[in-house]
Each structure stands twice: as structure tokens, then as C-alpha cells.
C-alpha atoms as a PDB file:
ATOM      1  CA  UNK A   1       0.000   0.000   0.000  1.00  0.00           C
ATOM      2  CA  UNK A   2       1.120   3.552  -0.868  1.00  0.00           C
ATOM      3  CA  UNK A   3       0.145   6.649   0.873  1.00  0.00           C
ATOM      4  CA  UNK A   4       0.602   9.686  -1.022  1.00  0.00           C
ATOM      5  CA  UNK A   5       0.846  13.482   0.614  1.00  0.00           C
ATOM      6  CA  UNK A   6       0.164  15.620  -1.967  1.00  0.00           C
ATOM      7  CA  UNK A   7      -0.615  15.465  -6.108  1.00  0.00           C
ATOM      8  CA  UNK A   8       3.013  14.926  -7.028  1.00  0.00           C
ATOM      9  CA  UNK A   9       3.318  12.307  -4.816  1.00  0.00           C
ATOM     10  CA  UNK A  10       0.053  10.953  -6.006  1.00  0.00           C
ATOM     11  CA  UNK A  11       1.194  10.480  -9.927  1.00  0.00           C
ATOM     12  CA  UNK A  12       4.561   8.687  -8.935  1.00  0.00           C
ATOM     13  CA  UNK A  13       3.431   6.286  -6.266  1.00  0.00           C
ATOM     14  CA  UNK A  14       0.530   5.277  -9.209  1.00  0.00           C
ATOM     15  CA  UNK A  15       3.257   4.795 -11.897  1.00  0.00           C
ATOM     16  CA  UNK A  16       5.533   2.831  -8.865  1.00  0.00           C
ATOM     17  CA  UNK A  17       2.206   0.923  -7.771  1.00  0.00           C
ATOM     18  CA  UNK A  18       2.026  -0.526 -11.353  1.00  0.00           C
ATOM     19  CA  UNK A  19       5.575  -1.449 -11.185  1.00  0.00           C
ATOM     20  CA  UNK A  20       4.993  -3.214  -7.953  1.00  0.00           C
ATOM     21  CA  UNK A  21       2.171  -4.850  -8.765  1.00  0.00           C
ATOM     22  CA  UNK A  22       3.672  -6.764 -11.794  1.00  0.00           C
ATOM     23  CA  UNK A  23       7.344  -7.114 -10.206  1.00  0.00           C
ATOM     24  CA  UNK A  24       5.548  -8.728  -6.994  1.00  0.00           C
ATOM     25  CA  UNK A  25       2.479 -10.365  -8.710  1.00  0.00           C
ATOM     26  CA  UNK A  26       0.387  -8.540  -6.088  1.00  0.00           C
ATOM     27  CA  UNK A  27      -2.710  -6.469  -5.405  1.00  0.00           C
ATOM     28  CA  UNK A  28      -1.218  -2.677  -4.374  1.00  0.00           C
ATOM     29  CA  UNK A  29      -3.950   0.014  -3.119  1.00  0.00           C
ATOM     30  CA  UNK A  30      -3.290   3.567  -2.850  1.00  0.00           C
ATOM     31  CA  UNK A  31      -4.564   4.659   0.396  1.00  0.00           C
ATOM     32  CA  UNK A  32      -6.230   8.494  -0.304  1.00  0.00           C
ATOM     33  CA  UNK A  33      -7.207  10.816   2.301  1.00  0.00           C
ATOM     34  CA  UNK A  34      -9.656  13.793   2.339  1.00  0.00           C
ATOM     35  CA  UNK A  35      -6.962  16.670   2.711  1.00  0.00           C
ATOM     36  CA  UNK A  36      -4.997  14.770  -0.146  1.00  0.00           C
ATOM     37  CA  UNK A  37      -7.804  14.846  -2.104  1.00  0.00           C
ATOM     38  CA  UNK A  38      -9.352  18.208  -1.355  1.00  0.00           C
ATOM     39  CA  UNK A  39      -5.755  19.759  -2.346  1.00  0.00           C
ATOM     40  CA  UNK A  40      -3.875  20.571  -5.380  1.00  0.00           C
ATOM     41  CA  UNK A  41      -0.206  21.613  -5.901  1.00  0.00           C
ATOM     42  CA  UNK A  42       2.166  21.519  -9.257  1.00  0.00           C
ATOM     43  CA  UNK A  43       3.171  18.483 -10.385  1.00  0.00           C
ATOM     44  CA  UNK A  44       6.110  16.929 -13.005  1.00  0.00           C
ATOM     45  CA  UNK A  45       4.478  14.798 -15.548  1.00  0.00           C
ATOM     46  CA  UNK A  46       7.602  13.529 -16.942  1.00  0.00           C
ATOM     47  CA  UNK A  47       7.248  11.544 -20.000  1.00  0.00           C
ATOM     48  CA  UNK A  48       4.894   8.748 -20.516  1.00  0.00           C
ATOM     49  CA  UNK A  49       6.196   5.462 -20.277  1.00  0.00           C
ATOM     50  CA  UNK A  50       5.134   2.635 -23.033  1.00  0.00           C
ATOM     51  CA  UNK A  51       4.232  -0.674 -22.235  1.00  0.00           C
ATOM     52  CA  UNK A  52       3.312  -3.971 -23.688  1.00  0.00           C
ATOM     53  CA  UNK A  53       0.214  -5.452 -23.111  1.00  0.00           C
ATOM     54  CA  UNK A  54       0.003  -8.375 -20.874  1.00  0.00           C
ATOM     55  CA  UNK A  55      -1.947 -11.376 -22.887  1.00  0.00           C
ATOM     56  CA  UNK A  56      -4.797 -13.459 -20.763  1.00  0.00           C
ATOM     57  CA  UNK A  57      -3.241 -16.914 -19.795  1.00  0.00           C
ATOM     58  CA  UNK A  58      -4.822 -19.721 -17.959  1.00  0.00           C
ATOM     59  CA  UNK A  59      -3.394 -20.546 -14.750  1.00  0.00           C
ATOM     60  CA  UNK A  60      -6.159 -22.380 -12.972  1.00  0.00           C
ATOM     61  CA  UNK A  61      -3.427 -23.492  -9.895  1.00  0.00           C
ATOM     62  CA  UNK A  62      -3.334 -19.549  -9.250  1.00  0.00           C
ATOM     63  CA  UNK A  63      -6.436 -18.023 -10.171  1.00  0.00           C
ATOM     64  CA  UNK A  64      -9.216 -20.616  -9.272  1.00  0.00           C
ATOM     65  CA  UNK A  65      -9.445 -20.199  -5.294  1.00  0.00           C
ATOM     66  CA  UNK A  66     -10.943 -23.243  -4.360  1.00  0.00           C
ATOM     67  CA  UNK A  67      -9.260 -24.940  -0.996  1.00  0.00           C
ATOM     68  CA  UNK A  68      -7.415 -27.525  -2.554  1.00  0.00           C
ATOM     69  CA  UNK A  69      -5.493 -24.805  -4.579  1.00  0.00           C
ATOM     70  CA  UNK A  70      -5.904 -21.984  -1.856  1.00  0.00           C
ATOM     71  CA  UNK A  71      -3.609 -24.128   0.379  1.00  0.00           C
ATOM     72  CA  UNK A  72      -0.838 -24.802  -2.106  1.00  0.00           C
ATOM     73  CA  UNK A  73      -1.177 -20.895  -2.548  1.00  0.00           C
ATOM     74  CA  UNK A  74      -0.463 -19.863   1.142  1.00  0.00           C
ATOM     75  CA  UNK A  75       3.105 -20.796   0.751  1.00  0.00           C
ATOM     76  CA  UNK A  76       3.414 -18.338  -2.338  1.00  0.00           C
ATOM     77  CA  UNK A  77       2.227 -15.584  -0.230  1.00  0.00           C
ATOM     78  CA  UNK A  78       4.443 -15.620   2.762  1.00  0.00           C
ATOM     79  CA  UNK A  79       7.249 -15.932   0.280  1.00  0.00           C
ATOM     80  CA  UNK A  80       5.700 -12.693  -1.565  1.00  0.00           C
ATOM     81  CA  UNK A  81       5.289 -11.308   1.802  1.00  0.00           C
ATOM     82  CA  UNK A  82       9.312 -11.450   3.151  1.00  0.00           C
ATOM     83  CA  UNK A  83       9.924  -9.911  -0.562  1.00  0.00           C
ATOM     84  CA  UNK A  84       7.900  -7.002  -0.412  1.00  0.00           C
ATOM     85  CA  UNK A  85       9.269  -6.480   3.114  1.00  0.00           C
ATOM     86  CA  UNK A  86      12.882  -6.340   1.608  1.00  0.00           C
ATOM     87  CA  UNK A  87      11.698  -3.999  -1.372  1.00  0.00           C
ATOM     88  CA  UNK A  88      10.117  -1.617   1.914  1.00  0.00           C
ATOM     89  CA  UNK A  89      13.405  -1.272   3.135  1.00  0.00           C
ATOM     90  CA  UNK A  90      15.188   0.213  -0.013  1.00  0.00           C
ATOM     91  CA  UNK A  91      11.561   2.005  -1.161  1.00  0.00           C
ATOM     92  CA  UNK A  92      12.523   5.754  -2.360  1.00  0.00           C
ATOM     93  CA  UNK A  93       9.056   6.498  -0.821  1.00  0.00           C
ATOM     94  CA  UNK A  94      10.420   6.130   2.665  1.00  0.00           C
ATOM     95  CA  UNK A  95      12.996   8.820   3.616  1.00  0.00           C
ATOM     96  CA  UNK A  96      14.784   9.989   6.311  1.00  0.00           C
ATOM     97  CA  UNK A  97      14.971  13.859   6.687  1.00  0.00           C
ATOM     98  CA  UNK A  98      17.957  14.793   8.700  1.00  0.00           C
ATOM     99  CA  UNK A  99      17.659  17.995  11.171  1.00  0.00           C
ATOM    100  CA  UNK A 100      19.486  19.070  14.035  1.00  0.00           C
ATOM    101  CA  UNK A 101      17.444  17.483  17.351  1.00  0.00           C
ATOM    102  CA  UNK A 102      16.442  14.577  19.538  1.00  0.00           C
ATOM    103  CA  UNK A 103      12.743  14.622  18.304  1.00  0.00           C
ATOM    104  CA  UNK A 104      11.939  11.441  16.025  1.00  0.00           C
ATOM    105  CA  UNK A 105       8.505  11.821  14.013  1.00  0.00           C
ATOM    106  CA  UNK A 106       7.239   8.738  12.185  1.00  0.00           C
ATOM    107  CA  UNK A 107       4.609   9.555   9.503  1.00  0.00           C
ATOM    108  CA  UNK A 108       2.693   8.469   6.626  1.00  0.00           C
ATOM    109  CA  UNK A 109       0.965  10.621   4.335  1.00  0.00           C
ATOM    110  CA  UNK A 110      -1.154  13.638   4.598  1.00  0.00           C
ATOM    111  CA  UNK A 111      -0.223  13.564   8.308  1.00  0.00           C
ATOM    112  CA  UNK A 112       3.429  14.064   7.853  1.00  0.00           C
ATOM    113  CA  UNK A 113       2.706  17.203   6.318  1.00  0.00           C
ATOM    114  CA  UNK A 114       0.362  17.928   9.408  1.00  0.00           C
ATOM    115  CA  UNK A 115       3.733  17.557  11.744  1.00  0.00           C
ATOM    116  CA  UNK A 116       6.109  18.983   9.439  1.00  0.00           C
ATOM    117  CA  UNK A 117       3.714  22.503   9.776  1.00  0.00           C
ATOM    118  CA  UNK A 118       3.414  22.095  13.192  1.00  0.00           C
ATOM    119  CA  UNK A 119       7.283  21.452  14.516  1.00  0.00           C
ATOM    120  CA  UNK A 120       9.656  22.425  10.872  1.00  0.00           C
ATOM    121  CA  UNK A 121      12.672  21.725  11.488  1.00  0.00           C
ATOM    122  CA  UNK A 122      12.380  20.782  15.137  1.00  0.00           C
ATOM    123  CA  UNK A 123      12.434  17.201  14.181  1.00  0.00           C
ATOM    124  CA  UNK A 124      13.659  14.892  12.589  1.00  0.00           C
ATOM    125  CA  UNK A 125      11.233  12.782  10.169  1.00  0.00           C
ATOM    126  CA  UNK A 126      10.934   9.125   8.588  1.00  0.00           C
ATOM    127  CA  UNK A 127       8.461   9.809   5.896  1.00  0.00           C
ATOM    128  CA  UNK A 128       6.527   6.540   4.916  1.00  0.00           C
ATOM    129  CA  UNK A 129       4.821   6.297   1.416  1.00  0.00           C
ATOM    130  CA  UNK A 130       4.786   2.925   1.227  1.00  0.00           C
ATOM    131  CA  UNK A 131       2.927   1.551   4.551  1.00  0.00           C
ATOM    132  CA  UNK A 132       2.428  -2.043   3.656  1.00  0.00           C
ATOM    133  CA  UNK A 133       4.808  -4.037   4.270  1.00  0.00           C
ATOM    134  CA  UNK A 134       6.161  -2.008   6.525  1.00  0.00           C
ATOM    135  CA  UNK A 135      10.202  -0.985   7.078  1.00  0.00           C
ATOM    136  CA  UNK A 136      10.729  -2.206  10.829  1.00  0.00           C
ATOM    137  CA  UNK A 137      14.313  -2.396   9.861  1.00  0.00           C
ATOM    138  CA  UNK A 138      14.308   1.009   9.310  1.00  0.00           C
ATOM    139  CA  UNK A 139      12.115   1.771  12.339  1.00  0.00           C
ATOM    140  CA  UNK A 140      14.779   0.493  14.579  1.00  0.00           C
ATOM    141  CA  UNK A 141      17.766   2.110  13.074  1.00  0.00           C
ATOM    142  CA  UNK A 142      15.717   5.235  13.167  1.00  0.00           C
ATOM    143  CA  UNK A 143      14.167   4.925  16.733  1.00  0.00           C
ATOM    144  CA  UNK A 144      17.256   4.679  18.440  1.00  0.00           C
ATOM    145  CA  UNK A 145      18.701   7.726  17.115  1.00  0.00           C
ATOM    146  CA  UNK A 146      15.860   9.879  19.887  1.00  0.00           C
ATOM    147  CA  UNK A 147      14.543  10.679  22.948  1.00  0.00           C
ATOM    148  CA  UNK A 148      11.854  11.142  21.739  1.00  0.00           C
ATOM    149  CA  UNK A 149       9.492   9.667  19.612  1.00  0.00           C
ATOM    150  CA  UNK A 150       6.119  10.012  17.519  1.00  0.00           C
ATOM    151  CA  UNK A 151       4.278   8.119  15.689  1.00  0.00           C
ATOM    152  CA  UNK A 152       1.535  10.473  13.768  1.00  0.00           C
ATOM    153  CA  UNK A 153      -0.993   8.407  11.419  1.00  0.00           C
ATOM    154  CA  UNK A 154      -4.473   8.843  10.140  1.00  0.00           C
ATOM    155  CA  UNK A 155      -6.891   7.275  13.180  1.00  0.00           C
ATOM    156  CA  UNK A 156      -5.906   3.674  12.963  1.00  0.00           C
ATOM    157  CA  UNK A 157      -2.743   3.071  15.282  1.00  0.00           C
ATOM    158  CA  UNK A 158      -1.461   0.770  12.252  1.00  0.00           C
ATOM    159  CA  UNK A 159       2.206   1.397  12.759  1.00  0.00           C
ATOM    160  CA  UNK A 160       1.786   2.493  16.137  1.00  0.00           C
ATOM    161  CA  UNK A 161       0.754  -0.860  17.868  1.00  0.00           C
ATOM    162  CA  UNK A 162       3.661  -2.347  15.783  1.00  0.00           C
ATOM    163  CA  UNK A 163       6.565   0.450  17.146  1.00  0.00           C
ATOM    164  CA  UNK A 164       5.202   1.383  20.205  1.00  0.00           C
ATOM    165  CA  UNK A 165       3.810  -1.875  21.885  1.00  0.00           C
ATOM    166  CA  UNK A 166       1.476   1.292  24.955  1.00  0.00           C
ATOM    167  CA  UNK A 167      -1.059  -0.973  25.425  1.00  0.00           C
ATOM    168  CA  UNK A 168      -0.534  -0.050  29.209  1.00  0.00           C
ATOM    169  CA  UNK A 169      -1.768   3.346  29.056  1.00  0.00           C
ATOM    170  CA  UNK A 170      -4.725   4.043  30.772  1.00  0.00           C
ATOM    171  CA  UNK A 171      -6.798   7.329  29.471  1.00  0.00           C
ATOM    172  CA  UNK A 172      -9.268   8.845  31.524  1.00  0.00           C
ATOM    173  CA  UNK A 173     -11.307  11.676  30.058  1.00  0.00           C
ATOM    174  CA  UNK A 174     -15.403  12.602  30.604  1.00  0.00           C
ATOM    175  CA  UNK A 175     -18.565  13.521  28.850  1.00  0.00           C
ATOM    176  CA  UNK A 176     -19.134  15.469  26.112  1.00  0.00           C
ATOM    177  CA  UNK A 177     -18.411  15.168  22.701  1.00  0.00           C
ATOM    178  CA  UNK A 178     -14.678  13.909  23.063  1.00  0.00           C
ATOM    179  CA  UNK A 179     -16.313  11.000  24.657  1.00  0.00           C
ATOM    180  CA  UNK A 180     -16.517   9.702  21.353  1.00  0.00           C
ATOM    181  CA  UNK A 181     -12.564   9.233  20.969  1.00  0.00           C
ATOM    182  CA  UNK A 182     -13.258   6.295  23.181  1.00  0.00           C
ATOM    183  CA  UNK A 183     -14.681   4.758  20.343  1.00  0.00           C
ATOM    184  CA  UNK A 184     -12.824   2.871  17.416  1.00  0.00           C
ATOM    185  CA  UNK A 185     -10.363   3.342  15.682  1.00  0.00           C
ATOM    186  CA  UNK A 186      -9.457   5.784  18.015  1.00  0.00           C
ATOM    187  CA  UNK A 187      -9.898   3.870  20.932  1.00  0.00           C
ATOM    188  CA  UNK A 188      -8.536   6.627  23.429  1.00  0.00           C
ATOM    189  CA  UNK A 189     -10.579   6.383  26.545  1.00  0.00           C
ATOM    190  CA  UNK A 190     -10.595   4.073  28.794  1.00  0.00           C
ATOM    191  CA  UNK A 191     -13.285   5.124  31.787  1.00  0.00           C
ATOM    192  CA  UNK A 192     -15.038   8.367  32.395  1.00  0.00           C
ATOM    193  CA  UNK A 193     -15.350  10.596  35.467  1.00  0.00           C
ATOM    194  CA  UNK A 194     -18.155  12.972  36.327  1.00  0.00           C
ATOM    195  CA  UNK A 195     -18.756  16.414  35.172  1.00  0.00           C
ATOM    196  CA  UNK A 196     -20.662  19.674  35.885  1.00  0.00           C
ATOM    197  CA  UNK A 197     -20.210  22.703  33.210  1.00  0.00           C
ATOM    198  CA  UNK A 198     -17.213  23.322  32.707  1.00  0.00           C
ATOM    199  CA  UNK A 199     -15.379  20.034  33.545  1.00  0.00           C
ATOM    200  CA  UNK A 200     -12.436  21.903  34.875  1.00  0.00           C
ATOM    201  CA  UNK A 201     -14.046  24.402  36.962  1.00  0.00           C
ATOM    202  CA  UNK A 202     -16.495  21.665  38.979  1.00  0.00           C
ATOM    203  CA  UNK A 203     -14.455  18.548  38.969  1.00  0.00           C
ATOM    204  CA  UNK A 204     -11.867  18.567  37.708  1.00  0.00           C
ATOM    205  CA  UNK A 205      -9.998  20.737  39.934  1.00  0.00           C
ATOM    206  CA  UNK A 206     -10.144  18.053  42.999  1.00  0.00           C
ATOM    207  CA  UNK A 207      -9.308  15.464  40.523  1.00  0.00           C
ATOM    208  CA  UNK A 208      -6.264  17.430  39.723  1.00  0.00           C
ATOM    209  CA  UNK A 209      -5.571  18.061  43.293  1.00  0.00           C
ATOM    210  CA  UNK A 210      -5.151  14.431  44.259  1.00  0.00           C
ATOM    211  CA  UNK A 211      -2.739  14.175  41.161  1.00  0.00           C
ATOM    212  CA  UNK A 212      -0.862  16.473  42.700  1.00  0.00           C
ATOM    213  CA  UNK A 213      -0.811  15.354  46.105  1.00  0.00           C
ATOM    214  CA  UNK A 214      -0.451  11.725  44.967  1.00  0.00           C
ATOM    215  CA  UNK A 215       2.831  12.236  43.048  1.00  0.00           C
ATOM    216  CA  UNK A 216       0.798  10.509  39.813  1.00  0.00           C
ATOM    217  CA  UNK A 217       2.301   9.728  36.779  1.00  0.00           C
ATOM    218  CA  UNK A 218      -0.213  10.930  34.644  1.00  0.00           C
ATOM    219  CA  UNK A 219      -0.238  14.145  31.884  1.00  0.00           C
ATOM    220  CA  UNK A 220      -3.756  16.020  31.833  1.00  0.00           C
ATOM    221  CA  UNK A 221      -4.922  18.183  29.050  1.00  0.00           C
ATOM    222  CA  UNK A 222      -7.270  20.741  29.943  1.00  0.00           C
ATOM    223  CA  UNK A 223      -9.677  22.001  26.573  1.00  0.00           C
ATOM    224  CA  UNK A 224     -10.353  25.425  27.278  1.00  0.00           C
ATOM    225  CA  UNK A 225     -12.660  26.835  24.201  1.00  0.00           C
ATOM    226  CA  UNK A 226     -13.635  30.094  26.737  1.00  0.00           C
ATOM    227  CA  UNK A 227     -17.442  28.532  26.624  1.00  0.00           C
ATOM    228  CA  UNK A 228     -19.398  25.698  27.932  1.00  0.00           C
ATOM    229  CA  UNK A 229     -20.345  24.111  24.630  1.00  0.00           C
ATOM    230  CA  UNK A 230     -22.254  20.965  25.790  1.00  0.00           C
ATOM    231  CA  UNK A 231     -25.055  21.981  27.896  1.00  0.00           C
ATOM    232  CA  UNK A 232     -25.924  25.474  26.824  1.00  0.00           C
ATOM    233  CA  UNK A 233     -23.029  28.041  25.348  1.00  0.00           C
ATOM    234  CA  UNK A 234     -23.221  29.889  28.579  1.00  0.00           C
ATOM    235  CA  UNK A 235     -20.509  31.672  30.264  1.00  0.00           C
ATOM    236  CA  UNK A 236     -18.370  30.105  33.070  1.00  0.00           C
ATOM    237  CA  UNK A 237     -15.190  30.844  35.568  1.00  0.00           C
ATOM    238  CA  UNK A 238     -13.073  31.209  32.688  1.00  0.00           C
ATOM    239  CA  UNK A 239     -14.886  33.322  30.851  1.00  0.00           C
ATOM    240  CA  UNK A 240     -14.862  36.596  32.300  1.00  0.00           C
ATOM    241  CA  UNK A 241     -18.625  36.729  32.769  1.00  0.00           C
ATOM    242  CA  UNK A 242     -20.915  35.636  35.364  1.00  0.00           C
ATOM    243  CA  UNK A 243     -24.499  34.332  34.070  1.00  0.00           C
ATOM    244  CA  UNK A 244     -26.070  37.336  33.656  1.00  0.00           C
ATOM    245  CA  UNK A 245     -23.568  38.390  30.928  1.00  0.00           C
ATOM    246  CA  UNK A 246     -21.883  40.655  33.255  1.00  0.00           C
ATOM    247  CA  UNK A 247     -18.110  41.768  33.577  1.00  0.00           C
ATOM    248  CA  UNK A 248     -17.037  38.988  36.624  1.00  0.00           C
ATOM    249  CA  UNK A 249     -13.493  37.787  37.821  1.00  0.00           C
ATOM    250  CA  UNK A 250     -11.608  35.733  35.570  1.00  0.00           C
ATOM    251  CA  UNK A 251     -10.455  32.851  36.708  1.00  0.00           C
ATOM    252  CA  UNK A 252      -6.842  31.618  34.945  1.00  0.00           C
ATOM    253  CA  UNK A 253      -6.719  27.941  34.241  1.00  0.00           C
ATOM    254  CA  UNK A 254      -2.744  28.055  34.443  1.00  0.00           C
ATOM    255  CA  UNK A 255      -3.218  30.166  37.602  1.00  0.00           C
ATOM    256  CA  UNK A 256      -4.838  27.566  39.159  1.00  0.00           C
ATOM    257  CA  UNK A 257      -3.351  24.953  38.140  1.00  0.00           C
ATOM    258  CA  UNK A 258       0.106  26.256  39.316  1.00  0.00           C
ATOM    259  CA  UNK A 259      -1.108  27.203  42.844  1.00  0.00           C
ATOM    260  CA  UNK A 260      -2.504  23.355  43.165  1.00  0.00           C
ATOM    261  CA  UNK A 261       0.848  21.897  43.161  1.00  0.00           C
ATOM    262  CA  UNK A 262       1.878  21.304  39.430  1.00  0.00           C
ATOM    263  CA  UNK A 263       5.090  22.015  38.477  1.00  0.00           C
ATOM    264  CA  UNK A 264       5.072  20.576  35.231  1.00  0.00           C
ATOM    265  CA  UNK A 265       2.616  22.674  33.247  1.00  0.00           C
ATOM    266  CA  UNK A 266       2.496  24.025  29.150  1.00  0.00           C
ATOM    267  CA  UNK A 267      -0.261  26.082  27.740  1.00  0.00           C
ATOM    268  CA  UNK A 268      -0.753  26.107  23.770  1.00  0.00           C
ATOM    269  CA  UNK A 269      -3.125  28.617  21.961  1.00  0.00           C
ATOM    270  CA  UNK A 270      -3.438  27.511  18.339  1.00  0.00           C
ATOM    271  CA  UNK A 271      -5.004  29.566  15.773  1.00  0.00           C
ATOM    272  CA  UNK A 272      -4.375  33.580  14.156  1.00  0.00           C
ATOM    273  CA  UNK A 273      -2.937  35.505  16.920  1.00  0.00           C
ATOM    274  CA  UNK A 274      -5.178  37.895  18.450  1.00  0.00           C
ATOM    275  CA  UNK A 275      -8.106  35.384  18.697  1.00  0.00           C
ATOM    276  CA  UNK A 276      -8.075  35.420  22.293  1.00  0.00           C
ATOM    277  CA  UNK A 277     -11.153  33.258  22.551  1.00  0.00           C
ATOM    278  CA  UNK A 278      -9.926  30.044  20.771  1.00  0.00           C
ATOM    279  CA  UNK A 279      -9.519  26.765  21.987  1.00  0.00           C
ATOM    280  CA  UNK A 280      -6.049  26.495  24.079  1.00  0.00           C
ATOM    281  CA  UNK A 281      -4.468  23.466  25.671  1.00  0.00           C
ATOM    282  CA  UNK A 282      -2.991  23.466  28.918  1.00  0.00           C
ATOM    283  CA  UNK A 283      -0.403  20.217  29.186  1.00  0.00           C
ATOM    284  CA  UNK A 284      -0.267  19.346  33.259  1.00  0.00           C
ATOM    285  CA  UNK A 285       2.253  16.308  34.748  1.00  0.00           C
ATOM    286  CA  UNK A 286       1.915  14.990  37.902  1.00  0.00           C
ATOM    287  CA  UNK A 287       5.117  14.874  38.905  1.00  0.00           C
END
């Protein structure tokens, strides 16, 4: 499988797909993603490339998939299988790009264009085009080169459950429409807690408290979008109004957050500068 992350990318994975598919005798699929498709950008044609036509041949022992051949094909496979995993290894669709730091990103497609906006040259990158089979040789020589690493992929955790092996992370988030991650193929919520409006402003500031106090190992993210979205769009501690719509004291999330113990603490507002109300992060450890 090839995963293209923009148009050029798009014609020469096709014309390599072809190549792959007759070299290997294999299916190949080009995996396409919304932003891939909903983009454009200049390409290189180059020239076309002329080729024979294949002529139909009979080959029931291959083509006819009844059991007693199906069997007797199984062997073919896994021997296709180790082949395309050597031809991942040497792929010109999976590059290294070198920079100066001790951040790793692996990434396929439209989503290593998604990291390369957000961190430039603050990382370095193994760009995958060609997902399946997948490079773990490459993985490994690249993986021990950080201290840190990311794996960045479009929802399914594909090459992350065979890099990362975090099946022992527990996440812990509550209602609302997030909830959903918890479903597949995100799969990124493990229990809820309770809420009132404003998750941070009822509840979540005891929860936070114990973190504290506890010494947990644990990294909260606290959504601030400056209203309470769920139940209502009205105004709450963090807002600067009370419920009548008038001028109250604001209370600071960081503040807060800082005076309960945590020493540990990052706040991110993403967007055009000067739109004060936008969603912001605020990245809390325990320890």
C-alpha cells in the first residue's frame, strides 16, 4: 500500500504501484485521504512510459481459489510477503529527513505534512509512502537515534501498535463530545469521570488536586474553548462573565493549576494571533 501526501506524490506512487504490482504479482492500493484529495499543488508529468500489453493466460493453480489450490497458494504468499518487506526497506518512498534534534517523528501521508507545519525543522522525520509491508528495519535504526518519539498516522494506530507496543496506558477523560474518541479506531478512553459545566471548573480541579498530592504519573490536558459548549453556550469561571452576561473575575486555568501543586505545566493557543477566545491546551504532569 502507498500513501501519497500531496498530487506529485500521487502520480509517482501510481506509476511505482504498477511497477509493484507486476514485479511482486500482487494487489497494491493507494490509500487516499480527504486533505490529499481536497488539495492541489504543481506536479512533473515527466514523459509517458510505453508498455506492452500483458496477454490473458490460464493458470487455474493460481487463479481458481478453491481450498485444494488456496492451500498450495499460502506458501506463495508468505514468500511474496518477506519480498515485499525487503523492497520496503530500499523504497525511495520512505525517507529519512535529517535535522538538528532529539525529536523522532514517524509519519505516513497527509499527516506528515500535518507535523512537518506544526514542529519544521524541530524534528527529525521518517516519511513513509509505502505503509504495507512495513520498514521495521528502518524503524529500529531510526528509533534509536531519539529521545523522543512520535508516531503520527491517520486514526488507525497501524504502525503504532507495531513500534510502540502502549497498550498499558490508561486514558481517563469525561462527557461530552470527546467521549466519542473512546470509540474505534481511536480507541482513546478508557473510563469516564463525572462532570458539571465546565469540567475543569467543577471537577476537575479536585481530581487534579489528588494528582498532585499523589505524586501521579499521569499528563492532563485541559480544553479550554472560553465557553461551555455541551449543555448550553453559557458563560463560566473562565470566561470573564458571570451568568447574567456581566463583567465577573476571571479565573486563569494556568493560575490555578500552578497554585494546586503542578510544576510541570504548558499552555498552547493555536489559531491567528489575536483570537483570544480560541480553543487552548494546557499540558499538566503529575510529577
Amino acid at each position: 500500500m502507498f500513501e501519497p501526501s500531496d498530487s506529485q506524490e500521487c502520480i509517482d506512487m501510481t506509476k511505482e504501484a504498477y511497477k509493484v504490482s507486476e514485479t511482486y504479482d500482487v494487489p497494491v492500493m493507494i490509500r487516499m485521504t480527504t486533505r490529499v484529495c481536497h488539495s492541489k499543488s504543481l506536479v512533473e508529468e515527466k514523459d509517458r512510459q510505453e508498455v506492452a500489453p500483458v496477454l490473458y493466460q490460464k493458470q487455474r493453480d493460481k487463479m481458481d481459489a478453491v481450498p485444494a489450490i488456496s492451500k498450495r497458494r499460502r506458501y506463495v504468499i508468505e514468500e511474496r510477503e518477506e519480498k515485499l518487506k525487503g523492497y520496503a526497506e530500499s523504497c525511495p518512498f520512505n525517507e529519512i529527513e535529517m535535522n538538528d534534534t532529539k525529536i523522532g517523528i514517524i509519519a505516513a501521508g497527509a499527516a506528515y505534512l500535518y507535523a512537518k507545519e506544526a514542529l519544521g525543522d524541530k524534528a527529525l522525520y521518517l516519511e513513509l509512502g509505502f505503509t504495507y509491508s512495513l520498514p521495521m528495519e528502518k524503524f529500529k535504526t531510526f528509533s534509536d537515534n531519539f529521545d523522543e518519539l512520535y508516531v503520527i498516522e491517520e486514526l488507525d494506530p497501524f504502525m503504532e501498535e507495531q513500534i510502540c507496543h502502549r497498550k498499558d496506558t490508561v486514558m481517563i477523560g469525561d462527557i461530552g463530545c470527546y467521549a466519542l474518541g473512546g470509540a474505534a479506531p481511536l480507541n482513546a478512553k478508557d473510563l469516564a469521570v463525572c462532570m458539571g459545566d465546565s469540567t475543569f471548573f467543577h471537577t476537575g480541579i479536585n481530581s487534579l488536586t489528588d494528582v498532585a498530592y499523589n505524586s501521579s504519573n499521569a499528563i492532563c490536558v485541559i480544553l479550554d474553548n472560553r465557553i461551555t459548549g455541551m449543555t448550553g453556550h453559557q458563560d463560566n469561571p473562565g470566561t470573564g462573565y458571570n451568568i447574567k452576561g456581566e463583567p465577573a473575575t476571571l479565573i486563569d486555568v494556568e493560575t490555578v493549576v500552578k497554585a494546586l501543586g503542578i510544576k510541570h505545566v504548558r499552555t498552547v493557543t493555536p489559531g491567528p494571533e489575536g483570537h483570544e477566545r480560541n480553543a487552548g491546551l494546557g499540558f499538566c504532569h503529575g510529577r
